[in-house]
PDB file of N, CA and C in Angstrom:
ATOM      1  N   UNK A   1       9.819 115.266  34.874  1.00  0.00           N
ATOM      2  CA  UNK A   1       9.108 114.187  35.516  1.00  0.00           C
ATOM      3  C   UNK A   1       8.188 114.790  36.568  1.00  0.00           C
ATOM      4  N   UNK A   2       7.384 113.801  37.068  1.00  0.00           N
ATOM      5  CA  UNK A   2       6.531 114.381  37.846  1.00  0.00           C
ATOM      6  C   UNK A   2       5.892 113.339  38.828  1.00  0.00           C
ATOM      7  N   UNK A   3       6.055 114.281  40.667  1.00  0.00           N
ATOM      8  CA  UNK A   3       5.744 112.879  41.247  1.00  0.00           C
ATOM      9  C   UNK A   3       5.046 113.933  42.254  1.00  0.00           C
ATOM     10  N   UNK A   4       3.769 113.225  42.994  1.00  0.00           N
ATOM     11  CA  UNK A   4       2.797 113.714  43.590  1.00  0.00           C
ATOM     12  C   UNK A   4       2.429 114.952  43.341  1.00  0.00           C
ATOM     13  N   UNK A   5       2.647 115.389  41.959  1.00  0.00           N
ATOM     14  CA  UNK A   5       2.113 116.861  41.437  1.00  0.00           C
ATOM     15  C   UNK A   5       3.325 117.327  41.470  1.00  0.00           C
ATOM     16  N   UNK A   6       4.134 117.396  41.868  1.00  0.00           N
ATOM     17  CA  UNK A   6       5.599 118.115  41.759  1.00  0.00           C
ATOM     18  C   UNK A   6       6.801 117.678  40.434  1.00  0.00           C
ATOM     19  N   UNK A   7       6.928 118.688  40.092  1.00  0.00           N
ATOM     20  CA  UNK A   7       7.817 118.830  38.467  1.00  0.00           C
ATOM     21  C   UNK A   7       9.277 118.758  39.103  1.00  0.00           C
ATOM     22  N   UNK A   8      10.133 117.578  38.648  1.00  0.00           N
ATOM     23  CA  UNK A   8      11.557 117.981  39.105  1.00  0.00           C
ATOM     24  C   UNK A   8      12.457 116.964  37.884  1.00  0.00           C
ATOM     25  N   UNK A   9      13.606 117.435  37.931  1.00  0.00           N
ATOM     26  CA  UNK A   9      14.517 116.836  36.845  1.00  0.00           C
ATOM     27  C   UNK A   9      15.393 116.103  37.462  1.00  0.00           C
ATOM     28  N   UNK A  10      15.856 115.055  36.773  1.00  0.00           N
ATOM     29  CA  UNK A  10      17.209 114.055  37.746  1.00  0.00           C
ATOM     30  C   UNK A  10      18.047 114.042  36.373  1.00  0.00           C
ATOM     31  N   UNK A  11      19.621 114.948  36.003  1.00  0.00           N
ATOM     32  CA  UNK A  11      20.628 114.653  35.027  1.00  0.00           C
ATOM     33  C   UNK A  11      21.746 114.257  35.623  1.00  0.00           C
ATOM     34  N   UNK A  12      22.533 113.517  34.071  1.00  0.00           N
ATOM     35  CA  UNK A  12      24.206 113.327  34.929  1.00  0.00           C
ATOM     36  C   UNK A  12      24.783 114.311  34.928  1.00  0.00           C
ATOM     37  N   UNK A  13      25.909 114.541  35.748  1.00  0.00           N
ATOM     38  CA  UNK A  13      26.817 115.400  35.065  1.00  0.00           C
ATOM     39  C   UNK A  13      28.532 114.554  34.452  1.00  0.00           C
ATOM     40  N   UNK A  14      28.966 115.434  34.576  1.00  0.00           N
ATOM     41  CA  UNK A  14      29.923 115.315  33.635  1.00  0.00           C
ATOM     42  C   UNK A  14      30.909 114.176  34.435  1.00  0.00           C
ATOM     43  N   UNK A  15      30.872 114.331  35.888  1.00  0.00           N
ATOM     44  CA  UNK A  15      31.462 112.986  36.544  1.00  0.00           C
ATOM     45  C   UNK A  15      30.183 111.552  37.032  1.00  0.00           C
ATOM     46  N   UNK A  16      30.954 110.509  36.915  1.00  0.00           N
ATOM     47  CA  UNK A  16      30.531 109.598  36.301  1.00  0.00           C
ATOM     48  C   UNK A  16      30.245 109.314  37.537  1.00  0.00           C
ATOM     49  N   UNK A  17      28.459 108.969  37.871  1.00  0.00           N
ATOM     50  CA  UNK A  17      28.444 108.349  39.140  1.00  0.00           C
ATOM     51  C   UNK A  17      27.738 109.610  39.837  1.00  0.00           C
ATOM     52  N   UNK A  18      27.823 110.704  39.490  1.00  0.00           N
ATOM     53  CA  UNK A  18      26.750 111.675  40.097  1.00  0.00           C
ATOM     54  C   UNK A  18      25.957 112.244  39.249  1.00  0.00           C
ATOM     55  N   UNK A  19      24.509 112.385  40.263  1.00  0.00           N
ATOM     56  CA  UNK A  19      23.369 113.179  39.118  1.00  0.00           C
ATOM     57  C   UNK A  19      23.232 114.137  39.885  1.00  0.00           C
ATOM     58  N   UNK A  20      22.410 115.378  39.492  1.00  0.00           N
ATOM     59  CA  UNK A  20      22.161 116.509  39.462  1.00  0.00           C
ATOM     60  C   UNK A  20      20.478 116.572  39.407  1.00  0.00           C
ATOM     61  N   UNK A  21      20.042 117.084  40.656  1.00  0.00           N
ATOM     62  CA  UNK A  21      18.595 116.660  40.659  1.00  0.00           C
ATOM     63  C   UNK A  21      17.873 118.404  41.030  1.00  0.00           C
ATOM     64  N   UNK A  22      16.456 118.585  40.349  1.00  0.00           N
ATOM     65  CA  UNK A  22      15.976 119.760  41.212  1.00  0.00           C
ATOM     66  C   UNK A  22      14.757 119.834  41.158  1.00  0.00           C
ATOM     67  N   UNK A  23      13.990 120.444  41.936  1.00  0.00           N
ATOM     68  CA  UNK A  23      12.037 120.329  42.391  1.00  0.00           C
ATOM     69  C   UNK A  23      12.156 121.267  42.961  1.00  0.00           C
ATOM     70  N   UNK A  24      10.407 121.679  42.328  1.00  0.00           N
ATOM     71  CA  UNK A  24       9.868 122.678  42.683  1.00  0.00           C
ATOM     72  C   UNK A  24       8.372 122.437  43.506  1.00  0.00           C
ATOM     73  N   UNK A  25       8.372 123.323  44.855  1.00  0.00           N
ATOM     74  CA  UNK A  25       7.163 123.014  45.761  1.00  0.00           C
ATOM     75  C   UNK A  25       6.635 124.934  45.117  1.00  0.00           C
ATOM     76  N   UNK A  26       5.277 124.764  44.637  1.00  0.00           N
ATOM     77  CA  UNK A  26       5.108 126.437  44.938  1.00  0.00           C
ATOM     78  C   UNK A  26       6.418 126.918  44.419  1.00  0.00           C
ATOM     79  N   UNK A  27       6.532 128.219  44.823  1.00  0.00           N
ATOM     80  CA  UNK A  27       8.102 129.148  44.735  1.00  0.00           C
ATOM     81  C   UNK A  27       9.382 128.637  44.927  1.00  0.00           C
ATOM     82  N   UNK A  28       9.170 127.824  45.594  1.00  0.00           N
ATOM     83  CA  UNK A  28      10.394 127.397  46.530  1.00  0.00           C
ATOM     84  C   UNK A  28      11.018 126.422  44.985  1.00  0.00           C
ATOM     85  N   UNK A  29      12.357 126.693  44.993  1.00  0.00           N
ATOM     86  CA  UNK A  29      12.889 125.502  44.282  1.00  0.00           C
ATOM     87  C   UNK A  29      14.458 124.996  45.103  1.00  0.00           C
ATOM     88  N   UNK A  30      13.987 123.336  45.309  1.00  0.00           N
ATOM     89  CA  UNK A  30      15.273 122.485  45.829  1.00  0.00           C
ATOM     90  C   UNK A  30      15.911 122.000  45.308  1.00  0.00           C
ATOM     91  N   UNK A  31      17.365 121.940  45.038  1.00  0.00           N
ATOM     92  CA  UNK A  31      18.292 121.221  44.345  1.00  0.00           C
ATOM     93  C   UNK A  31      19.780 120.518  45.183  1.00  0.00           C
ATOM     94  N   UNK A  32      20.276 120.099  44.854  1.00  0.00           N
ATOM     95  CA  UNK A  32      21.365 118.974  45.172  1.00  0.00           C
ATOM     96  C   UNK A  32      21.840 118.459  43.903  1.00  0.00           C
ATOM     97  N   UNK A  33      22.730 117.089  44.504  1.00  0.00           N
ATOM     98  CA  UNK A  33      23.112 116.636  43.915  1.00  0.00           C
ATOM     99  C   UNK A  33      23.305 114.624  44.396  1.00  0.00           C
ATOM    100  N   UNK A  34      23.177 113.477  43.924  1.00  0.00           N
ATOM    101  CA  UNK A  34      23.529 112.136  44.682  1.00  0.00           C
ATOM    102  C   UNK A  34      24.023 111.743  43.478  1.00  0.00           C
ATOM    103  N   UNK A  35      24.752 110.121  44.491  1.00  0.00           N
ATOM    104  CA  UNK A  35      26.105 109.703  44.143  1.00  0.00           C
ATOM    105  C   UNK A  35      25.222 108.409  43.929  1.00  0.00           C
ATOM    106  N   UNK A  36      25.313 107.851  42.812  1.00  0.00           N
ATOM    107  CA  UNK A  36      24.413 106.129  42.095  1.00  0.00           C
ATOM    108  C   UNK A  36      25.317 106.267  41.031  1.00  0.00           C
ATOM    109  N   UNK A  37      25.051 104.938  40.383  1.00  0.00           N
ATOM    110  CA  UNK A  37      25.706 104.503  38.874  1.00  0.00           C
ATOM    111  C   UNK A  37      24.164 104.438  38.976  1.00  0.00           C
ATOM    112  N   UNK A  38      22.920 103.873  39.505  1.00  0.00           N
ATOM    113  CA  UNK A  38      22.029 103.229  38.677  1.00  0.00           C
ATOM    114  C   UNK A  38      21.012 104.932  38.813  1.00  0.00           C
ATOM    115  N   UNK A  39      20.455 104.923  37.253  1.00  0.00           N
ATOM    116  CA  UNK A  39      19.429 106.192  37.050  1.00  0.00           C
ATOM    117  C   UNK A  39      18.751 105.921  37.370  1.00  0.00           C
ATOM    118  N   UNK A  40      17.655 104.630  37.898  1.00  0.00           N
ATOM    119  CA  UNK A  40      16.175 104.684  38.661  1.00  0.00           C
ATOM    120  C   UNK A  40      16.629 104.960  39.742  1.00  0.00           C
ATOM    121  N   UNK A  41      17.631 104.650  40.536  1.00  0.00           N
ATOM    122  CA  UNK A  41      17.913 105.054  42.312  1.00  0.00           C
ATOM    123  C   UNK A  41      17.930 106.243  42.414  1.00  0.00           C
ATOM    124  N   UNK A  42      18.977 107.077  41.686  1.00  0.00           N
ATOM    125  CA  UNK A  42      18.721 108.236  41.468  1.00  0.00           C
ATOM    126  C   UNK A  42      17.061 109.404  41.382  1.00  0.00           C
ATOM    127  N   UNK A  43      16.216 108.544  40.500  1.00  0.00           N
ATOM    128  CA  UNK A  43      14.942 109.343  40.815  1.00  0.00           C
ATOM    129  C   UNK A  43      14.392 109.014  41.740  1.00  0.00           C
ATOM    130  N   UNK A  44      14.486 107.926  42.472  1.00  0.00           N
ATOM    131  CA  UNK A  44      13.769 107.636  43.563  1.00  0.00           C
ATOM    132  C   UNK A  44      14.323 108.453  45.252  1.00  0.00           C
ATOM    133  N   UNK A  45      15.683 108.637  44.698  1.00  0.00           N
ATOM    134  CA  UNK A  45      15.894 109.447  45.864  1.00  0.00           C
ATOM    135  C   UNK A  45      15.466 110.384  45.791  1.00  0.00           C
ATOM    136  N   UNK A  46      15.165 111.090  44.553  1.00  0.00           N
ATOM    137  CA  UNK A  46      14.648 112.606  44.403  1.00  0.00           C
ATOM    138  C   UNK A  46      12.967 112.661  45.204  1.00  0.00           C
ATOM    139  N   UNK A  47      12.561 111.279  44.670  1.00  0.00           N
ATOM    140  CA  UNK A  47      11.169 111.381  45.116  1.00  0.00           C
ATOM    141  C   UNK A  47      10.660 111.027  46.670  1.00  0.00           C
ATOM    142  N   UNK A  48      11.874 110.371  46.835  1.00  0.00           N
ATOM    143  CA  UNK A  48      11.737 110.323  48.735  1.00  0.00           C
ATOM    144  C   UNK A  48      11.908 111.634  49.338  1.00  0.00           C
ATOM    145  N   UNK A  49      12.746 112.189  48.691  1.00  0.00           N
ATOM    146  CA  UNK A  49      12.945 113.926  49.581  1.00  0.00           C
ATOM    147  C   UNK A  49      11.644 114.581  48.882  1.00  0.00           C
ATOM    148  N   UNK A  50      10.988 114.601  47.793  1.00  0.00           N
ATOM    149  CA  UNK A  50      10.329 115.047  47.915  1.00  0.00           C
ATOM    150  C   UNK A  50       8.746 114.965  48.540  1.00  0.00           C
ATOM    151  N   UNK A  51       8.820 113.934  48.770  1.00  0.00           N
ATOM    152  CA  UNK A  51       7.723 113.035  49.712  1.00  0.00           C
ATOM    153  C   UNK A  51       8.108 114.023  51.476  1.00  0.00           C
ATOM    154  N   UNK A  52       9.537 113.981  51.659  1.00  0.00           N
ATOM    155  CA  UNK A  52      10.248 114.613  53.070  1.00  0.00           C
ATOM    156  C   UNK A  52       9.478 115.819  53.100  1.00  0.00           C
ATOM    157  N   UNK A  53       9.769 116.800  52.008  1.00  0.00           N
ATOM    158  CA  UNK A  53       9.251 117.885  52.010  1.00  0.00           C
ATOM    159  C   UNK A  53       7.835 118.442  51.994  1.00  0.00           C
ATOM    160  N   UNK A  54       7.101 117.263  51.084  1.00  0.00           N
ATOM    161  CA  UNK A  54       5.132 117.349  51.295  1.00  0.00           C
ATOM    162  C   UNK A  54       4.878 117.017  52.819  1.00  0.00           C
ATOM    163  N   UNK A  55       5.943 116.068  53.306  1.00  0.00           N
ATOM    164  CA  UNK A  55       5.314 115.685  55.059  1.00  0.00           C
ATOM    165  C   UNK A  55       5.798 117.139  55.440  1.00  0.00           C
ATOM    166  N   UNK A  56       6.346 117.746  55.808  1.00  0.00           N
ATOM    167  CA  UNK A  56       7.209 119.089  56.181  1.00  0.00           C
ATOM    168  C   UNK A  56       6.178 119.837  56.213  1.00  0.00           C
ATOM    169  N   UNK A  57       5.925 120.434  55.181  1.00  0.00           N
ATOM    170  CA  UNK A  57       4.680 121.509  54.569  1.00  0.00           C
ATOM    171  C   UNK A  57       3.338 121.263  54.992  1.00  0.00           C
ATOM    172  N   UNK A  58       3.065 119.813  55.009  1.00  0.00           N
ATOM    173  CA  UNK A  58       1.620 119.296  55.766  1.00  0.00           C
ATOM    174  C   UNK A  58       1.732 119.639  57.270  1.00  0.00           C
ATOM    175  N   UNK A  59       2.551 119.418  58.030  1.00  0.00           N
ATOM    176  CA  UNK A  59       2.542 119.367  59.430  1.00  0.00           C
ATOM    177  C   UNK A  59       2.476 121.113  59.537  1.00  0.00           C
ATOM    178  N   UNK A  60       3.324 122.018  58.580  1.00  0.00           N
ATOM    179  CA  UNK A  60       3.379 123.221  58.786  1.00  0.00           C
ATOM    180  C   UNK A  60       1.870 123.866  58.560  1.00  0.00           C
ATOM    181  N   UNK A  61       1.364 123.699  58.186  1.00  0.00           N
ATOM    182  CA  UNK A  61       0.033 124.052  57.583  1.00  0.00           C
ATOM    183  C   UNK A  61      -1.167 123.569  58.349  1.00  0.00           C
ATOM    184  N   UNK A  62      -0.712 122.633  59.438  1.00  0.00           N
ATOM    185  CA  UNK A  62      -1.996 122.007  60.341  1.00  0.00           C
ATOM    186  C   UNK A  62      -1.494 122.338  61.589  1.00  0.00           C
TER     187      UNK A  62
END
């Protein structure tokens, strides 16, 4: 998937109720893990941290 130019994956794993998420900025790659039954909440949390991390990198860079 792909959100503001950034490539990242959201899977389940094997317990029920957690996904397995990871993105890449540049080099850097972030991963975790969150706790949903529902799979759109799940990507959307991925895409709020990664939104966290473009504000991060912007402020670092100005």
């Amino acid at each position: 998937m792909n959100h503001r130019g950034v490539e990242f994956t959201v899977a389940k794993t094997s317990v029920p109720g957690v996904w397995q998420w990871q993105f890449w900025i540049g080099d850097k790659v972030k991963s975790g893990r969150t706790e949903t039954k529902i799979d759109l909440l799940a990507i959307r949390r991925v895409q709020l941290r990664i939104d966290r991390e473009l504000k991060a990198l912007a402020r670092k860079l100005a």
